[in-house]
C-alpha atoms as a PDB file:
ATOM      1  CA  UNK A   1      34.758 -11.327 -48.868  1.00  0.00           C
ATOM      2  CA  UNK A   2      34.031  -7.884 -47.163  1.00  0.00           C
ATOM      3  CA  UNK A   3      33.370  -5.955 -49.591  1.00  0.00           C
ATOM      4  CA  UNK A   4      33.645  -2.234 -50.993  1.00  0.00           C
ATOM      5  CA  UNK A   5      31.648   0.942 -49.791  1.00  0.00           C
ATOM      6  CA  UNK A   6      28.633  -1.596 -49.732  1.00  0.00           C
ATOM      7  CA  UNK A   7      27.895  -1.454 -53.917  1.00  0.00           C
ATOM      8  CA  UNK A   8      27.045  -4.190 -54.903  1.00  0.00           C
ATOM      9  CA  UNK A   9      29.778  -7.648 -54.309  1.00  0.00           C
ATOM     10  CA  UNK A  10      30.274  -8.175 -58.071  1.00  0.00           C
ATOM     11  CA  UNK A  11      31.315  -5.270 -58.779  1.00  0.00           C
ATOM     12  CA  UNK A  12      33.889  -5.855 -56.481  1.00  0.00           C
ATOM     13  CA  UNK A  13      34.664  -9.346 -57.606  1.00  0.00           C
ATOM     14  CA  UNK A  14      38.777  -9.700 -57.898  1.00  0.00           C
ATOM     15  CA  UNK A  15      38.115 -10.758 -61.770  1.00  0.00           C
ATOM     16  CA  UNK A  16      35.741  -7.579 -62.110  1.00  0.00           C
ATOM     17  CA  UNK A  17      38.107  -5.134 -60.006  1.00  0.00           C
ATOM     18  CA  UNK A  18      40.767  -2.842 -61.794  1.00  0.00           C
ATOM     19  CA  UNK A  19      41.542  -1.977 -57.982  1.00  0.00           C
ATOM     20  CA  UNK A  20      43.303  -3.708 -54.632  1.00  0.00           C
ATOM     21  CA  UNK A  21      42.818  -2.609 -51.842  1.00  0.00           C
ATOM     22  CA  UNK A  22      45.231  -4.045 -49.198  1.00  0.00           C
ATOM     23  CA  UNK A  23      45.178  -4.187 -45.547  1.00  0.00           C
ATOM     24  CA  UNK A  24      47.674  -4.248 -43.417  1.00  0.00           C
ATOM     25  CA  UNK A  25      46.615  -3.567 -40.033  1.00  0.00           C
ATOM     26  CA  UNK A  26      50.107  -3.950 -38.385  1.00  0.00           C
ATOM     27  CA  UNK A  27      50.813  -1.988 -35.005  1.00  0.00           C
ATOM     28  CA  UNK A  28      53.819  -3.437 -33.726  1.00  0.00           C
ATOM     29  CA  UNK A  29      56.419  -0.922 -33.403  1.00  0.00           C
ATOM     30  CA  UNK A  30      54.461   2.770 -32.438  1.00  0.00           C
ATOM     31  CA  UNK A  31      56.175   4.102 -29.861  1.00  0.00           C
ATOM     32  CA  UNK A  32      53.066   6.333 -28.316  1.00  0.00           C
ATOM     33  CA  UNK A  33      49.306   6.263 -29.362  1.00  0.00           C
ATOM     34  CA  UNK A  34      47.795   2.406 -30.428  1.00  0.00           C
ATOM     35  CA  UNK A  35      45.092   1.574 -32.281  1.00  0.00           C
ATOM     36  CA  UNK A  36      46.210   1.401 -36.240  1.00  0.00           C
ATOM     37  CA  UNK A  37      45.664  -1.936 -36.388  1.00  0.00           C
ATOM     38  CA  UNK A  38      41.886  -1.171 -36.014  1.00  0.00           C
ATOM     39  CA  UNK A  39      41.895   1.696 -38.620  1.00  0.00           C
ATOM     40  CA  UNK A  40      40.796  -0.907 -41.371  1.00  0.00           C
ATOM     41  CA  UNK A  41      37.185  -1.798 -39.781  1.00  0.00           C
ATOM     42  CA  UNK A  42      36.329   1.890 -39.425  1.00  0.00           C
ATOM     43  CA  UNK A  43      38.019   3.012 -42.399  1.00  0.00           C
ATOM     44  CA  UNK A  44      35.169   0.450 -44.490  1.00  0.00           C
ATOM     45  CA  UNK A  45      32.644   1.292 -42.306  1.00  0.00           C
ATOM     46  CA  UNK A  46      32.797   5.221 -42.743  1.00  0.00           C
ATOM     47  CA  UNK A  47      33.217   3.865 -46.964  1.00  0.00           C
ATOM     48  CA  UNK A  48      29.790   2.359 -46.615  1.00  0.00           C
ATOM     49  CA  UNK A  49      28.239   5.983 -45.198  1.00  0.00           C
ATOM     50  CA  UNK A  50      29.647   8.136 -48.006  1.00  0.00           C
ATOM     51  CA  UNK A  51      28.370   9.163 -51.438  1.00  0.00           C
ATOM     52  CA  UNK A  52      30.025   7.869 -54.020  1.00  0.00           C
ATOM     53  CA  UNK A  53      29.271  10.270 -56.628  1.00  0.00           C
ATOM     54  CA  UNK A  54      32.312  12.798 -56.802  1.00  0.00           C
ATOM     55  CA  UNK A  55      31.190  15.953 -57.493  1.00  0.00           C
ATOM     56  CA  UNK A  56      34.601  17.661 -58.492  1.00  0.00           C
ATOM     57  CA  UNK A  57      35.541  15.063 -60.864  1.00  0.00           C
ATOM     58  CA  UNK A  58      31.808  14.026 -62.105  1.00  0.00           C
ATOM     59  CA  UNK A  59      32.858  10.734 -61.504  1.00  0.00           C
ATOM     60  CA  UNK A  60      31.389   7.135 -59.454  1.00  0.00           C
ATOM     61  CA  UNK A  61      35.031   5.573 -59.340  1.00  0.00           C
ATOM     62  CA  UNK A  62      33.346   2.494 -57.505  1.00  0.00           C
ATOM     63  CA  UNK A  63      32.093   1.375 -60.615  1.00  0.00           C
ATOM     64  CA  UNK A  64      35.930   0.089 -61.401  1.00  0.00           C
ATOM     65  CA  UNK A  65      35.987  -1.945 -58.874  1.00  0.00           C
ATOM     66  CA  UNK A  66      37.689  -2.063 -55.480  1.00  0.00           C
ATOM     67  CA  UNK A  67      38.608  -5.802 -54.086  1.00  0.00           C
ATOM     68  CA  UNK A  68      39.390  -5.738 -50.804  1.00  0.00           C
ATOM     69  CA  UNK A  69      41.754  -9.288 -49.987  1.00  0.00           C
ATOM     70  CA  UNK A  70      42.936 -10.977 -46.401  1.00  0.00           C
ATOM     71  CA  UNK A  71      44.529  -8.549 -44.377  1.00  0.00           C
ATOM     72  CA  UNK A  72      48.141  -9.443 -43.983  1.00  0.00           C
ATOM     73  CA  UNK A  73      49.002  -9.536 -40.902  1.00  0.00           C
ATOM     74  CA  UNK A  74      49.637 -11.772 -37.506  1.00  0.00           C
ATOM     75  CA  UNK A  75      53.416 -10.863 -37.838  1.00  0.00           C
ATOM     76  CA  UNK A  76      55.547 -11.442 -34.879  1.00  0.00           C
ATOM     77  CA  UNK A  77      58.311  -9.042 -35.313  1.00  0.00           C
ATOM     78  CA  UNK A  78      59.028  -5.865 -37.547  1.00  0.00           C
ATOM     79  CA  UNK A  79      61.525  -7.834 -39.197  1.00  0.00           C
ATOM     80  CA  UNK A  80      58.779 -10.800 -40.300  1.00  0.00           C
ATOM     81  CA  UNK A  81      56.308  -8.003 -41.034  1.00  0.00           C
ATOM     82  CA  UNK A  82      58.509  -6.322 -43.638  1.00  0.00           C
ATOM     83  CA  UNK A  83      59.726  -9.987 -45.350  1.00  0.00           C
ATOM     84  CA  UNK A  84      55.829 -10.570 -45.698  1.00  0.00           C
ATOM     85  CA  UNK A  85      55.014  -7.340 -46.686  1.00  0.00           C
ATOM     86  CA  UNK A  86      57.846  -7.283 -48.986  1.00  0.00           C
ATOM     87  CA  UNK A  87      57.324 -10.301 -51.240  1.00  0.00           C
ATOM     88  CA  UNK A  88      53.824 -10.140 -50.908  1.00  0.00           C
ATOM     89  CA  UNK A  89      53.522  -6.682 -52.857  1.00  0.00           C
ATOM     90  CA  UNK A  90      56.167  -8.128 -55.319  1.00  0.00           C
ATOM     91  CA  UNK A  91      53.331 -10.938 -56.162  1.00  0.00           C
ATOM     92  CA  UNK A  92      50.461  -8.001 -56.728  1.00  0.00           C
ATOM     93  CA  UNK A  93      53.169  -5.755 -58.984  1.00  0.00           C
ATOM     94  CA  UNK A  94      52.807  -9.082 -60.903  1.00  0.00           C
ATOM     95  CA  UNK A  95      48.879  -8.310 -61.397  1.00  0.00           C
ATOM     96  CA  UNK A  96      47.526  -5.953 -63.324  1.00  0.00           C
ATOM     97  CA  UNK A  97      45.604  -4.283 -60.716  1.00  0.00           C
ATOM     98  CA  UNK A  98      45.870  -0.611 -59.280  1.00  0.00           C
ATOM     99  CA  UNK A  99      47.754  -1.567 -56.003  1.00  0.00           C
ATOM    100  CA  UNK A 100      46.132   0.852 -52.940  1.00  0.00           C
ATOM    101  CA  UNK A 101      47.650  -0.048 -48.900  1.00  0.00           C
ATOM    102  CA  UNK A 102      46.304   1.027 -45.406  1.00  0.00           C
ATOM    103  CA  UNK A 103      47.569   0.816 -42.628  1.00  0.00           C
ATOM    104  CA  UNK A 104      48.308   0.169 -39.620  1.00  0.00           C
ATOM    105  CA  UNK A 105      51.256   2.172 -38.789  1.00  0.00           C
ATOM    106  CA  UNK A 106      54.262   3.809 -41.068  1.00  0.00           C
ATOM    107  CA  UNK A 107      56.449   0.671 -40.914  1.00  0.00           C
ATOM    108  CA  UNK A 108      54.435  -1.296 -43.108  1.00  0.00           C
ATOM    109  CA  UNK A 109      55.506   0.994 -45.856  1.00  0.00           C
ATOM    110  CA  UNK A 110      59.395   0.070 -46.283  1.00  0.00           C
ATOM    111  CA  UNK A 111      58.434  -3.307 -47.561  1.00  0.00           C
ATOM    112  CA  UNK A 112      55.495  -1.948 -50.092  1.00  0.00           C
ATOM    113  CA  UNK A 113      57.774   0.923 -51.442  1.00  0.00           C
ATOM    114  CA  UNK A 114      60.974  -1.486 -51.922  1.00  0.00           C
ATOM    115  CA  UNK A 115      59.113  -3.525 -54.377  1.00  0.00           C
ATOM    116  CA  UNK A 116      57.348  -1.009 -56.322  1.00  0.00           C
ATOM    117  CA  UNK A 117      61.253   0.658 -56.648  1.00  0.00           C
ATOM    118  CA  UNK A 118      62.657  -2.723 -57.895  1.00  0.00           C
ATOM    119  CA  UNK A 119      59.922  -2.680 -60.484  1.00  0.00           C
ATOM    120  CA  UNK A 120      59.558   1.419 -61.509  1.00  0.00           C
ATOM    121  CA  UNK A 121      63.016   2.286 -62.195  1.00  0.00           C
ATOM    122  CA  UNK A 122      63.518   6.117 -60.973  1.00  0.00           C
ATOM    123  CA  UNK A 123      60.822   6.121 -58.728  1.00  0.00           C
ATOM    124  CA  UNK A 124      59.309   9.266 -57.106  1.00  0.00           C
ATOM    125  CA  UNK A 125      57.931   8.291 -53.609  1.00  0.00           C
ATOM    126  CA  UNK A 126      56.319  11.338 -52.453  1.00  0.00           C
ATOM    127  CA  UNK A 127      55.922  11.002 -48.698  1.00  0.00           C
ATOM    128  CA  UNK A 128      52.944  13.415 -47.103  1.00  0.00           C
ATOM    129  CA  UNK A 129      53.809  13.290 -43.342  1.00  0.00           C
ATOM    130  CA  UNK A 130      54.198  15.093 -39.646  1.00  0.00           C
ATOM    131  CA  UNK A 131      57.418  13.014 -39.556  1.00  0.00           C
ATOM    132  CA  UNK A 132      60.186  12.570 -41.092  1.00  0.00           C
ATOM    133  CA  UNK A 133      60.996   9.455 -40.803  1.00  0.00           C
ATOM    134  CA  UNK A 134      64.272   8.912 -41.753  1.00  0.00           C
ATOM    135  CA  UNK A 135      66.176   7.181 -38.816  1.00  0.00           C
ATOM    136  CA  UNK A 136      68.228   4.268 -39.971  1.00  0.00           C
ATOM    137  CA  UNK A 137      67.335   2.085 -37.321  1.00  0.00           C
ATOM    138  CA  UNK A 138      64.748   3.036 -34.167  1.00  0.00           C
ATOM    139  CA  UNK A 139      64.276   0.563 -31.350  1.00  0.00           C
ATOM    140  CA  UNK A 140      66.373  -2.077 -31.997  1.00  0.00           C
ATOM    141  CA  UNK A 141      64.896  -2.395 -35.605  1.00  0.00           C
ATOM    142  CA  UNK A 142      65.269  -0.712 -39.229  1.00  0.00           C
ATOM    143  CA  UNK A 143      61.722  -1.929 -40.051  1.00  0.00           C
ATOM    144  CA  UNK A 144      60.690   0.922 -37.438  1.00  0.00           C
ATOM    145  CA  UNK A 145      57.817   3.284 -38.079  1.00  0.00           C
ATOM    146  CA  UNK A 146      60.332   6.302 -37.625  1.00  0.00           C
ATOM    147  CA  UNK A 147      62.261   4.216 -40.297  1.00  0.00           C
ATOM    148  CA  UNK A 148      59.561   4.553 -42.660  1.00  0.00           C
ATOM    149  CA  UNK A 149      61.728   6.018 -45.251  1.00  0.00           C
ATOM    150  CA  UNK A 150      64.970   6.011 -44.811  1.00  0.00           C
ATOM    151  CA  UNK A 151      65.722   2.922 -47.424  1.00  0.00           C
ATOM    152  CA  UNK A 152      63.466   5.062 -49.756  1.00  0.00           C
ATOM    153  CA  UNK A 153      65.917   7.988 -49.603  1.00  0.00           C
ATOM    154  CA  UNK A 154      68.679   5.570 -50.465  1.00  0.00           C
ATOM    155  CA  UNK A 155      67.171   4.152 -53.208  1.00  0.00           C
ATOM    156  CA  UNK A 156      64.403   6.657 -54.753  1.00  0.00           C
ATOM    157  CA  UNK A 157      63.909  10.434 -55.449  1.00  0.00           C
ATOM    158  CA  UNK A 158      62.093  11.073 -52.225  1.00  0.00           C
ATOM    159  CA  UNK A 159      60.294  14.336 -51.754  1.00  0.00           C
ATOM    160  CA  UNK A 160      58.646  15.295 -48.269  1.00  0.00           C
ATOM    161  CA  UNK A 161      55.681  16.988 -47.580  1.00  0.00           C
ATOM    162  CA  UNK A 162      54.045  18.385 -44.442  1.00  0.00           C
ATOM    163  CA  UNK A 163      57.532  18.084 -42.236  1.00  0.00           C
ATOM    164  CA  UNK A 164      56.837  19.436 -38.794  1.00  0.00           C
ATOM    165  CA  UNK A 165      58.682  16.903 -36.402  1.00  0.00           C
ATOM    166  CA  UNK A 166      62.180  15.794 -36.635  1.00  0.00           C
ATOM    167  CA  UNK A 167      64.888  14.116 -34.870  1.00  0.00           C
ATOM    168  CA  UNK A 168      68.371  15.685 -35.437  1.00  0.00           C
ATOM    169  CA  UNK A 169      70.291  12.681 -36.016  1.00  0.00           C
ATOM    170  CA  UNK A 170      67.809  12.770 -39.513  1.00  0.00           C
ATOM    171  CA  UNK A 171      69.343  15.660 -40.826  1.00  0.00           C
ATOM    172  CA  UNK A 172      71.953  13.682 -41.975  1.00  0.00           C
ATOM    173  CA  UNK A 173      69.864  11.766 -44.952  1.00  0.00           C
ATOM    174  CA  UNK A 174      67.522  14.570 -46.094  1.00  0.00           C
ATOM    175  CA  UNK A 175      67.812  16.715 -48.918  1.00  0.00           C
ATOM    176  CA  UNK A 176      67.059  19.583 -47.812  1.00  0.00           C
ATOM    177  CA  UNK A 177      66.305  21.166 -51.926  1.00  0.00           C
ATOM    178  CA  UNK A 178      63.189  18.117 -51.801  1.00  0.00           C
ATOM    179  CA  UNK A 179      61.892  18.755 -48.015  1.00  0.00           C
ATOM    180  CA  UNK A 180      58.877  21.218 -48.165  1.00  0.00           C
ATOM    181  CA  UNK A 181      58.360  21.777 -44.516  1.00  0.00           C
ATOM    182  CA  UNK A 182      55.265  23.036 -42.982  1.00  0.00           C
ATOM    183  CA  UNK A 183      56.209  26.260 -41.758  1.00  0.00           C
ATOM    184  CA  UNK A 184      57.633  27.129 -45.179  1.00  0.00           C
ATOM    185  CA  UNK A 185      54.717  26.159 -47.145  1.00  0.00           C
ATOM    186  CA  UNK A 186      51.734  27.378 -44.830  1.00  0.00           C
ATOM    187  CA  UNK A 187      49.915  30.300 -47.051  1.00  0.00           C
ATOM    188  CA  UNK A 188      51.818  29.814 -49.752  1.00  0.00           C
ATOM    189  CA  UNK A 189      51.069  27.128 -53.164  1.00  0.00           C
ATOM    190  CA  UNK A 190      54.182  27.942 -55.282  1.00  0.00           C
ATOM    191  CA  UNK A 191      56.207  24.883 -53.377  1.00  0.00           C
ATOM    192  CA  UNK A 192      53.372  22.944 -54.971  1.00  0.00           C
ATOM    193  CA  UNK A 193      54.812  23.377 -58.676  1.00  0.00           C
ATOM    194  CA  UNK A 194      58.201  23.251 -57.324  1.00  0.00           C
ATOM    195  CA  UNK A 195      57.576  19.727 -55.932  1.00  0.00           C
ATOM    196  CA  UNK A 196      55.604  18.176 -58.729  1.00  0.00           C
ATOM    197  CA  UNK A 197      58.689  19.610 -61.028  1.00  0.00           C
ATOM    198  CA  UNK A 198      61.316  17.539 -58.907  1.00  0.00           C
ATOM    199  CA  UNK A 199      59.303  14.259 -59.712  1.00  0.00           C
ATOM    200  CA  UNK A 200      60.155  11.322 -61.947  1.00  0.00           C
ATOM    201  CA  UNK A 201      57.045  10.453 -64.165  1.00  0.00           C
ATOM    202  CA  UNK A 202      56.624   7.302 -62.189  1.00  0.00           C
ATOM    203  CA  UNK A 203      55.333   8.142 -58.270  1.00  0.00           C
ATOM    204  CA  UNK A 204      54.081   6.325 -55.411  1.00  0.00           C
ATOM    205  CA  UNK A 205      52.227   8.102 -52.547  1.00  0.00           C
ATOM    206  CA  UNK A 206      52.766   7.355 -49.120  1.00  0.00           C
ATOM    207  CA  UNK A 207      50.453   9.557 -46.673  1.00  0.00           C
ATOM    208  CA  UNK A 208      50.477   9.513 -43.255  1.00  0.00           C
ATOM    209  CA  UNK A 209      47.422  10.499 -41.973  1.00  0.00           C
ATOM    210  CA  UNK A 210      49.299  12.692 -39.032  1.00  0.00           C
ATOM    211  CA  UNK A 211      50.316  15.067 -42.071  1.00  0.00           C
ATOM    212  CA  UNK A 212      46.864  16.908 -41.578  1.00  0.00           C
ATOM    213  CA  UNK A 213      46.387  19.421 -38.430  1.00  0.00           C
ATOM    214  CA  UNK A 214      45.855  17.547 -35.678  1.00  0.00           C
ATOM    215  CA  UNK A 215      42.573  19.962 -35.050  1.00  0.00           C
ATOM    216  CA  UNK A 216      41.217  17.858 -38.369  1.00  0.00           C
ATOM    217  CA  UNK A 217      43.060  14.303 -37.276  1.00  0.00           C
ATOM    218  CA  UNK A 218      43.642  14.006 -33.584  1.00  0.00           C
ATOM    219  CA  UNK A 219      42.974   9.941 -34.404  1.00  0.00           C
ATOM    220  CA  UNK A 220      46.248   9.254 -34.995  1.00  0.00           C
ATOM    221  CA  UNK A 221      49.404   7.755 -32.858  1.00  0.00           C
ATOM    222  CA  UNK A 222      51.606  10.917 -33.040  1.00  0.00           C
ATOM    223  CA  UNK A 223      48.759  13.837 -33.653  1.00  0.00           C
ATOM    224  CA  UNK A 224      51.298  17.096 -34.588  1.00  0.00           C
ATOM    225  CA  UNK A 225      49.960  21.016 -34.192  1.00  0.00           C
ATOM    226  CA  UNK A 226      50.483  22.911 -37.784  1.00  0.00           C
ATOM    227  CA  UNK A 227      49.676  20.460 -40.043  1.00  0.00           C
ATOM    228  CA  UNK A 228      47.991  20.678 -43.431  1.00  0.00           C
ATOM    229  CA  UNK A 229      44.287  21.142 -44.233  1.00  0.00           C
ATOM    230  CA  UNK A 230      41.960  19.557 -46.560  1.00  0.00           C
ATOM    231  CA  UNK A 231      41.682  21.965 -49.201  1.00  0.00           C
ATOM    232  CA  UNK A 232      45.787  22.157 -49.271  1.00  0.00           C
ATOM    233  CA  UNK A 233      46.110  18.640 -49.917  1.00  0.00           C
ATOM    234  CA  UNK A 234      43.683  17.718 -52.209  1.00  0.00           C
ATOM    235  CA  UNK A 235      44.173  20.265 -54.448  1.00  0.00           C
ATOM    236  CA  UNK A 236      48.401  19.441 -54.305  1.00  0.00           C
ATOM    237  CA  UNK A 237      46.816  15.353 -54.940  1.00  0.00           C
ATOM    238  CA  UNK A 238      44.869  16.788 -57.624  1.00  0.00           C
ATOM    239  CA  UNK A 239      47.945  18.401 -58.785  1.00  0.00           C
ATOM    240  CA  UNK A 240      50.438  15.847 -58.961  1.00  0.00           C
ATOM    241  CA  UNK A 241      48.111  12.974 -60.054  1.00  0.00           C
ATOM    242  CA  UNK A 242      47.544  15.284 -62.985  1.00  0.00           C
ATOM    243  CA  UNK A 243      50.847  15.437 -63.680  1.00  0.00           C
ATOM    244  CA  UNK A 244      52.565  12.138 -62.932  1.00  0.00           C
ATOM    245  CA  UNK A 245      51.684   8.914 -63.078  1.00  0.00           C
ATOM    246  CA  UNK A 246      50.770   7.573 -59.641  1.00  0.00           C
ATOM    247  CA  UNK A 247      51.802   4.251 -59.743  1.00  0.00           C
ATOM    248  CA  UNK A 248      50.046   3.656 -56.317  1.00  0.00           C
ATOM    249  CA  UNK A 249      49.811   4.560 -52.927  1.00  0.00           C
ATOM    250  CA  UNK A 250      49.233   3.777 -49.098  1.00  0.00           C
ATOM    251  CA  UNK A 251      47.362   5.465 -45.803  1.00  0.00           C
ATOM    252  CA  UNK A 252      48.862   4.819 -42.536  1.00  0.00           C
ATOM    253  CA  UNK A 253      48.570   5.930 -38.969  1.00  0.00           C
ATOM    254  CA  UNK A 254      44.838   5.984 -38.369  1.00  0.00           C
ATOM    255  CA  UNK A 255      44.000   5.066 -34.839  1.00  0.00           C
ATOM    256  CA  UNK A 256      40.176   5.779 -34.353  1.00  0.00           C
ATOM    257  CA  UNK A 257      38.709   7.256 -31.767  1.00  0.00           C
ATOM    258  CA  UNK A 258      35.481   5.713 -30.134  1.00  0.00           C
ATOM    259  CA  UNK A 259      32.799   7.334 -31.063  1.00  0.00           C
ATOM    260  CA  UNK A 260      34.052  10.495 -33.083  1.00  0.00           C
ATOM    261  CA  UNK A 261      33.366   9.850 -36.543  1.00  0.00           C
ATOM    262  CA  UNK A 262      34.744  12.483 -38.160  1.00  0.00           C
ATOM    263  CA  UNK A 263      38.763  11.580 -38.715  1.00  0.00           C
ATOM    264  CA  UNK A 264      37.467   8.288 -39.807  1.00  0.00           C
ATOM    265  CA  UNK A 265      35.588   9.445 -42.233  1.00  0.00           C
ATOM    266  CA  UNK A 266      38.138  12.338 -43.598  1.00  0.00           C
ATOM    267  CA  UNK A 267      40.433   8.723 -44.224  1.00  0.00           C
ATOM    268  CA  UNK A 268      37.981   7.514 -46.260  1.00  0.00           C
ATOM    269  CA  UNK A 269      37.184  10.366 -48.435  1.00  0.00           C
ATOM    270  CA  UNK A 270      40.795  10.980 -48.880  1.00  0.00           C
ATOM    271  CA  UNK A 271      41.202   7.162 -50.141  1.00  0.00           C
ATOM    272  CA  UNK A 272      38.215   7.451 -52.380  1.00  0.00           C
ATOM    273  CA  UNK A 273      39.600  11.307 -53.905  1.00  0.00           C
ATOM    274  CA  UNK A 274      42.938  10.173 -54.595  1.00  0.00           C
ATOM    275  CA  UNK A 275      41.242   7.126 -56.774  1.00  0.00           C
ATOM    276  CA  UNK A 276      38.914   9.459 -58.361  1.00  0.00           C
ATOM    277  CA  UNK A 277      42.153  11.792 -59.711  1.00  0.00           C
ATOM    278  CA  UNK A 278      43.699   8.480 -60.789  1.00  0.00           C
ATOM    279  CA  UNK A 279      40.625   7.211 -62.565  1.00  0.00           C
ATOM    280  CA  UNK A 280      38.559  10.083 -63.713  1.00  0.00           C
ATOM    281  CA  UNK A 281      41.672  11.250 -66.060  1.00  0.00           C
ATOM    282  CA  UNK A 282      41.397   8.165 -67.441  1.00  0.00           C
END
């Protein structure tokens, strides 16, 4: 069992956890930078060189437990990759553990976000992204990464945040009233109140990692110019799991960099802030 930002393994026990965290170190269908299918590895090891004491929240949100299971993975199409992903996160709904995801790359998110819609009826996915990522089909496939969520705008009350990259064919399924693109938001916070006020109570998260400047995350497969900052984001996270209930959420897109630390680590203290909000309120 690997186990959580090295505390110690019962803590981390499945039986003992209140948390999953899921790998799914897929890579199959990026289209420029690889590497997200060895975001996972780093990702733990840059857990196991942080403090774990939150000093915002006063909080050590180890102590609930994180189990870490198999990666899913060794999928031989984007097509197989969603089916597993797919019914697989429609046996953890069935838990009654706090479901987190990382990635590998955007696609594996259709699959998570279809089952946690069957289940949460009027869900709010709340997609943090460069991208985005609403083509129908991309490549020959649907289960694209630059598909990530165009089934979600069918079928949920999707708000985007972070939008700096865009095909125009996309324009076609985005609502424009829920889109909160980056040059409209930069220096401002009042689109921050105006989101969380479009919600549902019930949201899942879905944050690609290329949502941040690419000065702060150039270890990603699409790095985009203009993008977010820390203190932005986690104070919006801070915001809207304050608000709503955030029924769960994934990280995608992180394709480290040999030997620079740094984005690694900023994907591992997002992962363990956005559990503190959940559990600290708590």
């Amino acid at each position: 069992m690997r186990n959580f930002a090295g505390v110690p393994k019962e803590i981390n026990a499945y039986d003992n956890a209140k948390i999953v965290l899921q790998s799914i170190p897929y890579d199959g269908t990026s289209t420029w930078g690889k590497g997200a299918d060895h975001g996972f590895t780093q990702f733990l090891d840059a857990l196991e060189n942080m403090e774990l004491y939150d000093i915002e929240c006063d909080y050590e949100v180890y102590k609930n437990g994180v189990n870490i299971p198999d990666d899913w993975s060794g999928f031989k199409s984007p097509e197989e990759m969603f089916d597993n992903v797919y019914e697989s996160t429609k046996q953890l709904l069935n838990t009654e553990k706090y479901l987190t995801f990382f990635g590998g790359e955007h696609s594996i998110s259709i699959g998570i976000i279809k089952a946690f819609y069957e289940k949460y009826k009027d869900l709010t996915v709340l997609q943090i992204d460069a991208h985005a990522d609403l083509r129908s089909e991309y490549n020959g496939s649907k289960y694209n990464h630059a598909c990530a969520v165009h089934d979600a705008s069918k079928n949920c009350n999707l708000i985007q945040v972070g939008i700096r990259s865009m095909d125009i064919s996309e324009k076609e399924f985005m609502d424009k009233n829920k889109v909160y693109f980056a040059h409209q938001i930069y220096g401002n916070t009042d689109w921050m109140e105006k989101s969380i006020a479009q919600m549902t109570d019930n949201v899942y998260i879905t944050f690609d990692l290329d949502a941040f400047d690419s000065s702060l995350m150039p270890a990603t497969g699409t790095p985009e110019p203009g993008g977010l900052d820390w203190w932005t984001t986690i104070n919006y996270l801070k915001k809207v799991f304050g608000n709503k209930n955030v029924v769960g959420f994934d990280i995608v897109e992180l394709a480290p960099i040999t030997d620079y630390h740094a984005p690694t680590f900023l994907a591992a203290k997002l992962y363990y802030k956005m559990l503190s909000y959940k559990f600290s309120k708590q």
